[in-house]
N, C-alpha and C. Protein backbone atom coordinates (compact mmCIF):
# COMPACT_ATOMS: atom_id res chain seq x y z
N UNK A 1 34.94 -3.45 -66.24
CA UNK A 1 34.56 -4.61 -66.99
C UNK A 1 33.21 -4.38 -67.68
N UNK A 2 32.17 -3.81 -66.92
CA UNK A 2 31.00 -3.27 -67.77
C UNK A 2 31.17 -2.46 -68.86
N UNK A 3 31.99 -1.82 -68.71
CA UNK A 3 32.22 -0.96 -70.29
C UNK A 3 32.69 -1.49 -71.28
N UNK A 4 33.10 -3.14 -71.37
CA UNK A 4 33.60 -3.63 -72.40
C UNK A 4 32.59 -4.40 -72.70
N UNK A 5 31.31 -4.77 -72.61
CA UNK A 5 30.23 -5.59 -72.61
C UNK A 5 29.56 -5.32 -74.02
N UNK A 6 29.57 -5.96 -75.25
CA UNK A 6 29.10 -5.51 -76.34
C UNK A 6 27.94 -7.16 -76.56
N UNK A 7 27.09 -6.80 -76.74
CA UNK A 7 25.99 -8.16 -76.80
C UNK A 7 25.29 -7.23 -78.31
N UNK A 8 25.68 -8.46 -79.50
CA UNK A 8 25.42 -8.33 -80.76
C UNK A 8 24.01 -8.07 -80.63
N UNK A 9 22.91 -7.59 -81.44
CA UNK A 9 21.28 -7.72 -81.52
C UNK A 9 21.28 -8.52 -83.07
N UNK A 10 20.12 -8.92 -82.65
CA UNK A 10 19.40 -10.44 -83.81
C UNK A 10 19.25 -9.28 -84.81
N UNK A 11 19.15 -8.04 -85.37
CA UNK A 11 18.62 -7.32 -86.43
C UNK A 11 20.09 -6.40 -86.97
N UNK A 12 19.34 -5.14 -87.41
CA UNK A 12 20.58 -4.07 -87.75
C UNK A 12 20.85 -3.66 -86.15
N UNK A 13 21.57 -2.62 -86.28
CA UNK A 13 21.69 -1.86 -84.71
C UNK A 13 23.01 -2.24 -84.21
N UNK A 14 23.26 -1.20 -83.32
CA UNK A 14 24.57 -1.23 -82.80
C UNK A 14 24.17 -2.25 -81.48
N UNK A 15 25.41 -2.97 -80.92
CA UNK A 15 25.42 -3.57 -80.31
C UNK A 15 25.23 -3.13 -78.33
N UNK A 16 24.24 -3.85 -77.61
CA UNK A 16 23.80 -3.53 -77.02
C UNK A 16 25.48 -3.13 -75.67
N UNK A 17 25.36 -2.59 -74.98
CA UNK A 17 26.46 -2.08 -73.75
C UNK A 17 25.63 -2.41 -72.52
N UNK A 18 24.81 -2.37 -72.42
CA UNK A 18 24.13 -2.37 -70.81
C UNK A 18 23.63 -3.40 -70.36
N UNK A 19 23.90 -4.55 -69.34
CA UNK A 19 23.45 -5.80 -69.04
C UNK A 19 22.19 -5.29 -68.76
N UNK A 20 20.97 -6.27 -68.21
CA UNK A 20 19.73 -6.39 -67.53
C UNK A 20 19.86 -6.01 -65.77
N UNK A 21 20.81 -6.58 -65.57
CA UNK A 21 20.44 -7.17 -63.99
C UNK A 21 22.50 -7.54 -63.99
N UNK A 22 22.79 -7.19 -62.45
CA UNK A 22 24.44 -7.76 -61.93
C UNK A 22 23.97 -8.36 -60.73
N UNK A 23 24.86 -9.25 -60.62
CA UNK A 23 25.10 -10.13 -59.39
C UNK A 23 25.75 -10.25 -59.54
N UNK A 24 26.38 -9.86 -58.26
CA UNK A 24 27.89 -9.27 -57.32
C UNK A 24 28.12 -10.63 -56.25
N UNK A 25 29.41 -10.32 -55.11
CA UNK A 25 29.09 -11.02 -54.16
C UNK A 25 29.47 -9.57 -53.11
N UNK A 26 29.49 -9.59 -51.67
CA UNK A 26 30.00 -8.95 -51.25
C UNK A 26 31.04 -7.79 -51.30
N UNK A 27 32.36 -8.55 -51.97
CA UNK A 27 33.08 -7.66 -52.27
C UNK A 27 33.02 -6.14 -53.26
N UNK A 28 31.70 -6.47 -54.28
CA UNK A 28 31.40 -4.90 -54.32
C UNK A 28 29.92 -4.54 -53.85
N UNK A 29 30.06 -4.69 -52.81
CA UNK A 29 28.87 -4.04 -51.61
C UNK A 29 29.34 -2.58 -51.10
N UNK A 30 30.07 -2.03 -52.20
CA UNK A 30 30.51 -0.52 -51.57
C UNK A 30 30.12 0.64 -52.25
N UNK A 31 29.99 1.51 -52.06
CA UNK A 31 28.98 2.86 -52.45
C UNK A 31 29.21 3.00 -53.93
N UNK A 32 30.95 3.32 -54.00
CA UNK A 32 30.96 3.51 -55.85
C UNK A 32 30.75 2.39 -57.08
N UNK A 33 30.33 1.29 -56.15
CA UNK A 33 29.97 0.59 -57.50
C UNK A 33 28.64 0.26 -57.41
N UNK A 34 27.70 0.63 -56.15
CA UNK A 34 26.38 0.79 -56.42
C UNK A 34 25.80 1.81 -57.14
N UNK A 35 26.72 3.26 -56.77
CA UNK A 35 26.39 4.66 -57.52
C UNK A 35 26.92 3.93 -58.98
N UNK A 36 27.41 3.47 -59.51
CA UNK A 36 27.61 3.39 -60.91
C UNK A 36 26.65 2.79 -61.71
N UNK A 37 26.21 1.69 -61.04
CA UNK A 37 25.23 0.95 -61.39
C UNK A 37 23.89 1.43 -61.46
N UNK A 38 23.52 2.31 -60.53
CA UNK A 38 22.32 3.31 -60.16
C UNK A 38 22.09 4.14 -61.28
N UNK A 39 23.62 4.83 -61.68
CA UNK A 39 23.59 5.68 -62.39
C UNK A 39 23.27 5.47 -64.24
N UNK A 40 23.83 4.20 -64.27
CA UNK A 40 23.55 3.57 -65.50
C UNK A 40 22.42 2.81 -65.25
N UNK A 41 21.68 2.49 -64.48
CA UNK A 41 20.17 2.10 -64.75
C UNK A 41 20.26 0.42 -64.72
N UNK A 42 21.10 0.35 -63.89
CA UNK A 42 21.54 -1.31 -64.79
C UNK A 42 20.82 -2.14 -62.69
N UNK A 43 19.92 -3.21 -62.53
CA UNK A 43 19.24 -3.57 -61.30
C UNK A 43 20.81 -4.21 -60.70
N UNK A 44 20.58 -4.29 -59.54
CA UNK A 44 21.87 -5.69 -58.88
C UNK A 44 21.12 -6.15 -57.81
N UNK A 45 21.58 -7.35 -57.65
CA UNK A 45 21.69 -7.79 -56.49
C UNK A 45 22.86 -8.20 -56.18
N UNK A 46 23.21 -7.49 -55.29
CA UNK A 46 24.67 -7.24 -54.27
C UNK A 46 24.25 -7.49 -52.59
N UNK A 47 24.85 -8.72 -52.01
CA UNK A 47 24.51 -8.52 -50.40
C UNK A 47 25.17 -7.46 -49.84
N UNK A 48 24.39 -6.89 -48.93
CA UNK A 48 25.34 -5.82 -47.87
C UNK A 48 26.53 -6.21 -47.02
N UNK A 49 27.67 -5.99 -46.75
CA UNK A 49 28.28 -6.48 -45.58
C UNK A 49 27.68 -6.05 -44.59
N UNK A 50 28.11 -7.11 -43.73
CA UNK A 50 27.83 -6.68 -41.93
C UNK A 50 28.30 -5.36 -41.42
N UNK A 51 29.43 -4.99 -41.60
CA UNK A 51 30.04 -3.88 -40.84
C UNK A 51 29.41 -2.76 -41.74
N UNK A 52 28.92 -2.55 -43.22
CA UNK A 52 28.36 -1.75 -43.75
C UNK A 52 26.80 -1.49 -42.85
N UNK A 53 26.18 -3.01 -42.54
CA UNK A 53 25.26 -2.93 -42.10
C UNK A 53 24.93 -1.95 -40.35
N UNK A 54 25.79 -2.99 -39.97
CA UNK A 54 26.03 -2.40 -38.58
C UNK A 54 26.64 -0.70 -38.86
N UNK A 55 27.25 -0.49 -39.27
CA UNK A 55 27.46 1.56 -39.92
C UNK A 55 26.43 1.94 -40.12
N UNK A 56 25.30 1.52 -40.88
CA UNK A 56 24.24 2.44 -41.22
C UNK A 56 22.80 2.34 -39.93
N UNK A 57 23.03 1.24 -39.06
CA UNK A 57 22.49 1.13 -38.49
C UNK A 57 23.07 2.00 -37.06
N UNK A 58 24.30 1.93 -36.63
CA UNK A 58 24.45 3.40 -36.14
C UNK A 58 24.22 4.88 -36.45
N UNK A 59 24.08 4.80 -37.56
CA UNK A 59 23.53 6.13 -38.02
C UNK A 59 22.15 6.64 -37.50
N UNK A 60 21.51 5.56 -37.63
CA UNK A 60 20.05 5.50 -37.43
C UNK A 60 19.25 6.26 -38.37
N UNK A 61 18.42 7.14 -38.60
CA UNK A 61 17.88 7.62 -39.67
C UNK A 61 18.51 8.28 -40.79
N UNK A 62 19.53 9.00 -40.30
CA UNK A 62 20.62 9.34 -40.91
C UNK A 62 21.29 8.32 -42.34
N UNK A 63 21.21 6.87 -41.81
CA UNK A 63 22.23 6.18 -42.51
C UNK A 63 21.37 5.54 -44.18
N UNK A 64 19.77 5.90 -44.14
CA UNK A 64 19.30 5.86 -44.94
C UNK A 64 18.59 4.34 -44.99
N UNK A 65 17.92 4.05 -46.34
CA UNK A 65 17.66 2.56 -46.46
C UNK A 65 18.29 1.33 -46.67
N UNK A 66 18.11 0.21 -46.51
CA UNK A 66 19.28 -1.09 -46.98
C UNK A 66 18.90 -0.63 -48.10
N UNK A 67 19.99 -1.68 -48.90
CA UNK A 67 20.15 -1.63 -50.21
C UNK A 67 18.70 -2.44 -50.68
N UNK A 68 18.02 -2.26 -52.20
CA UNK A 68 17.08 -3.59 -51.80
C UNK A 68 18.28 -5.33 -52.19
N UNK A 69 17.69 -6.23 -52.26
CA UNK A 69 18.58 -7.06 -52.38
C UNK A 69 17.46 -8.56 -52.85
N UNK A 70 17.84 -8.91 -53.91
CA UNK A 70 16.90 -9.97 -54.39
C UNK A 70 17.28 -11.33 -54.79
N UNK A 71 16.53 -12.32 -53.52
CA UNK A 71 17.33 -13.50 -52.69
C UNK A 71 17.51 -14.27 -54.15
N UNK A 72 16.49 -14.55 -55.00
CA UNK A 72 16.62 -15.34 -55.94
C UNK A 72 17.00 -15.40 -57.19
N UNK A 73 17.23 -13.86 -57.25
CA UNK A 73 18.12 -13.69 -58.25
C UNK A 73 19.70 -14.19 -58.18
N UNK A 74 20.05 -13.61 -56.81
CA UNK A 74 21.67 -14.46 -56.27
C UNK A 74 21.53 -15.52 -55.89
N UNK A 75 20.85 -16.60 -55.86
CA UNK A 75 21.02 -17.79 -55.64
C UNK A 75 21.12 -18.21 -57.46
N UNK A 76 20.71 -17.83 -58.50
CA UNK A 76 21.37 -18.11 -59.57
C UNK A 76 22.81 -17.81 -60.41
N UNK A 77 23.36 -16.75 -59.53
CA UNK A 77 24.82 -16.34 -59.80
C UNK A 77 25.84 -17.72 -59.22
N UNK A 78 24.84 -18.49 -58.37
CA UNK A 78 25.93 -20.02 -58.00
C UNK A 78 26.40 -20.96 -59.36
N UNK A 79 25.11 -20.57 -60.00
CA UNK A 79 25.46 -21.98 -61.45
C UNK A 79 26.22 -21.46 -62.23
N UNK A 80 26.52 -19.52 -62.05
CA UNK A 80 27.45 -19.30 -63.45
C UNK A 80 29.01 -19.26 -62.25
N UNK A 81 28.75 -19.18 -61.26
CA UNK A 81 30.05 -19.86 -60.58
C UNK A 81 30.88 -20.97 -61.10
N UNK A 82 29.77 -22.03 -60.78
CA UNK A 82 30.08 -23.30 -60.80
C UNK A 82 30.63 -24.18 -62.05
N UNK A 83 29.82 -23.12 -63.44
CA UNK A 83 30.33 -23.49 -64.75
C UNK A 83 31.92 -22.92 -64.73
N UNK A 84 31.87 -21.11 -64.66
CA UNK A 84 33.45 -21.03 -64.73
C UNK A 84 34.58 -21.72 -63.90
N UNK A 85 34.13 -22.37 -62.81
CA UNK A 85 34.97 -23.35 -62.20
C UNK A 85 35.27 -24.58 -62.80
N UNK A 86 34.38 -25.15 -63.61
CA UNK A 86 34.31 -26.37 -64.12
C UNK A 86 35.21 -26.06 -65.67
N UNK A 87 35.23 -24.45 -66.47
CA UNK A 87 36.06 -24.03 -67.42
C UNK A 87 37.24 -24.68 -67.03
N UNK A 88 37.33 -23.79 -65.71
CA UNK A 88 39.19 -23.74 -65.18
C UNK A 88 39.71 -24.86 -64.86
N UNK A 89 38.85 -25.98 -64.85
CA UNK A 89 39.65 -27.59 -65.31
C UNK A 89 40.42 -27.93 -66.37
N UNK A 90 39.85 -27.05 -67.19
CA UNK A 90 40.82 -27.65 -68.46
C UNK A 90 41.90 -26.63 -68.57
N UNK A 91 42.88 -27.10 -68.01
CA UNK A 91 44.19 -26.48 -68.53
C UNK A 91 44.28 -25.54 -69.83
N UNK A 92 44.13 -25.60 -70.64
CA UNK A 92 44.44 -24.74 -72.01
C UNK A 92 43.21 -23.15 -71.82
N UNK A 93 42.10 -23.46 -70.75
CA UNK A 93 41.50 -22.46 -70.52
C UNK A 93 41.63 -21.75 -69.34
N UNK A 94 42.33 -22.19 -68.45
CA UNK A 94 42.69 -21.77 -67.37
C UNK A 94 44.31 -20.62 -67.06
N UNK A 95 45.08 -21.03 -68.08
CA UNK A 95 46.16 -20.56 -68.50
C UNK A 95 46.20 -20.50 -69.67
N UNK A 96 47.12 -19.19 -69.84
CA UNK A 96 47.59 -18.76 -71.56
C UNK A 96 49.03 -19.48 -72.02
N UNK A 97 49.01 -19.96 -72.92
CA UNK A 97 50.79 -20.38 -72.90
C UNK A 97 51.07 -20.16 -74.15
N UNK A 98 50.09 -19.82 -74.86
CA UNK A 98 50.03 -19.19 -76.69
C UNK A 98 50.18 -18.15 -76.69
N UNK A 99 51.07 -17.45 -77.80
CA UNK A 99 51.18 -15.68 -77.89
C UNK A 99 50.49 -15.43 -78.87
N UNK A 100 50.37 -16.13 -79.98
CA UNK A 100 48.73 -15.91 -81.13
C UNK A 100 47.63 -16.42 -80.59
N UNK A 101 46.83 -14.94 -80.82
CA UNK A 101 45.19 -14.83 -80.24
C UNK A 101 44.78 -15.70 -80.95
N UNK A 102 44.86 -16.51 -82.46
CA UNK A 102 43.88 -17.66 -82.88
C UNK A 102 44.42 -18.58 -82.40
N UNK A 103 45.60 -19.11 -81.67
CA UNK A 103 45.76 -20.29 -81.16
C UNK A 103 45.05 -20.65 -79.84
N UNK A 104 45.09 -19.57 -78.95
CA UNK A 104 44.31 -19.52 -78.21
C UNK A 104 43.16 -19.29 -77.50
N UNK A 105 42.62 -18.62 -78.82
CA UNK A 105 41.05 -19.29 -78.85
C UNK A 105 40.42 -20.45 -79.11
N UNK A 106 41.44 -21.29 -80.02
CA UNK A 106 40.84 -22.73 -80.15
C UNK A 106 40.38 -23.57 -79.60
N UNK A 107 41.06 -23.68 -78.44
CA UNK A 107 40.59 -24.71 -77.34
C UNK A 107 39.75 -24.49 -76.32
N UNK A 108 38.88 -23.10 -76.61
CA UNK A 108 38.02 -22.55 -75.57
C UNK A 108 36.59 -23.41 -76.39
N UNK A 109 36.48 -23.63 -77.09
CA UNK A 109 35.49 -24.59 -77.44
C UNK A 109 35.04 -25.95 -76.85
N UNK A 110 36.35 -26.88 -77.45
CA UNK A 110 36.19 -28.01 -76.87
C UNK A 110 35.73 -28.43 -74.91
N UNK A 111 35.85 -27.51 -73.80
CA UNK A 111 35.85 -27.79 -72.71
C UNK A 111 34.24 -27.27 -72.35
N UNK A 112 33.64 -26.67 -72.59
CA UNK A 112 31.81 -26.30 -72.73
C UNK A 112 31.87 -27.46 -73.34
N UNK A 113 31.41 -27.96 -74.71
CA UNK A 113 30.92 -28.63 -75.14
C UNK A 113 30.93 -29.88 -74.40
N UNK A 114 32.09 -30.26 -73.89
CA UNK A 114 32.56 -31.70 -73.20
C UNK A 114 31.03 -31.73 -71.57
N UNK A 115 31.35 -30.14 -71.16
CA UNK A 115 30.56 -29.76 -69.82
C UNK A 115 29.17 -29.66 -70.06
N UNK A 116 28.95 -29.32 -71.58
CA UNK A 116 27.43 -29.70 -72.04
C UNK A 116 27.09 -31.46 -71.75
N UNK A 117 27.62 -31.89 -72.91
CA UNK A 117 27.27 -33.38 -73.23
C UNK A 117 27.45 -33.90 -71.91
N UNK A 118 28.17 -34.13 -71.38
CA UNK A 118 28.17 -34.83 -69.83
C UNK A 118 27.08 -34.83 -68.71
N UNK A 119 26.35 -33.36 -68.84
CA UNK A 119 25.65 -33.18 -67.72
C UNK A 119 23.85 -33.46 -68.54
């Protein structure tokens, strides 16, 4: 999914590929998607699992350092939760039932805007 990430720039220039910062949840708390991320330079905050934890802590020096992990950065990955949950209310964005791509982009508008003005 990171490799499809194209974020236009305000000037000339090709369009940017590399986020700032990921927030994960657990489920990729596992080596090859920290090495990827490492490797492309890109920060995360990802929690460790327990049983990852408890593994490296049998290791003992061996098993190396925790990951670092930054509390307040993932406590803001809740609100972009909470918006795509509030998307998947509206039916027409939650499911596809159009086989033309302009029909079904249309109605991805109207359900933000509604989730703007309201709140």
């Amino acid at each position: 999914m990171l490799e499809k990430i194209r974020v236009p720039r305000a000037g000339p220039g090709r369009p940017r590929k590399k986020p700032d910062s990921v927030a994960a949840d657990k489920a990729y708390s596992n080596g090859p998607c920290r090495e990827y991320l490492r490797r492309r330079g890109i920060r995360h905050s990802i929690p460790e699992k327990t049983d990852s934890q408890a593994a490296r802590r049998r290791k003992g020096s061996r098993g190396g350092r925790p990951p670092g992990f930054d509390t307040e950065r993932y406590k803001k990955r809740n609100t972009v939760e909470r918006a795509i949950n509030r998307l998947k209310q509206a039916r027409a964005v939650a499911t596809r039932y159009d086989k033309r791509g302009y029909v079904f982009q249309g109605p991805r508008l109207p359900p933000p805007s509604l989730i703007w003005l309201r709140s």
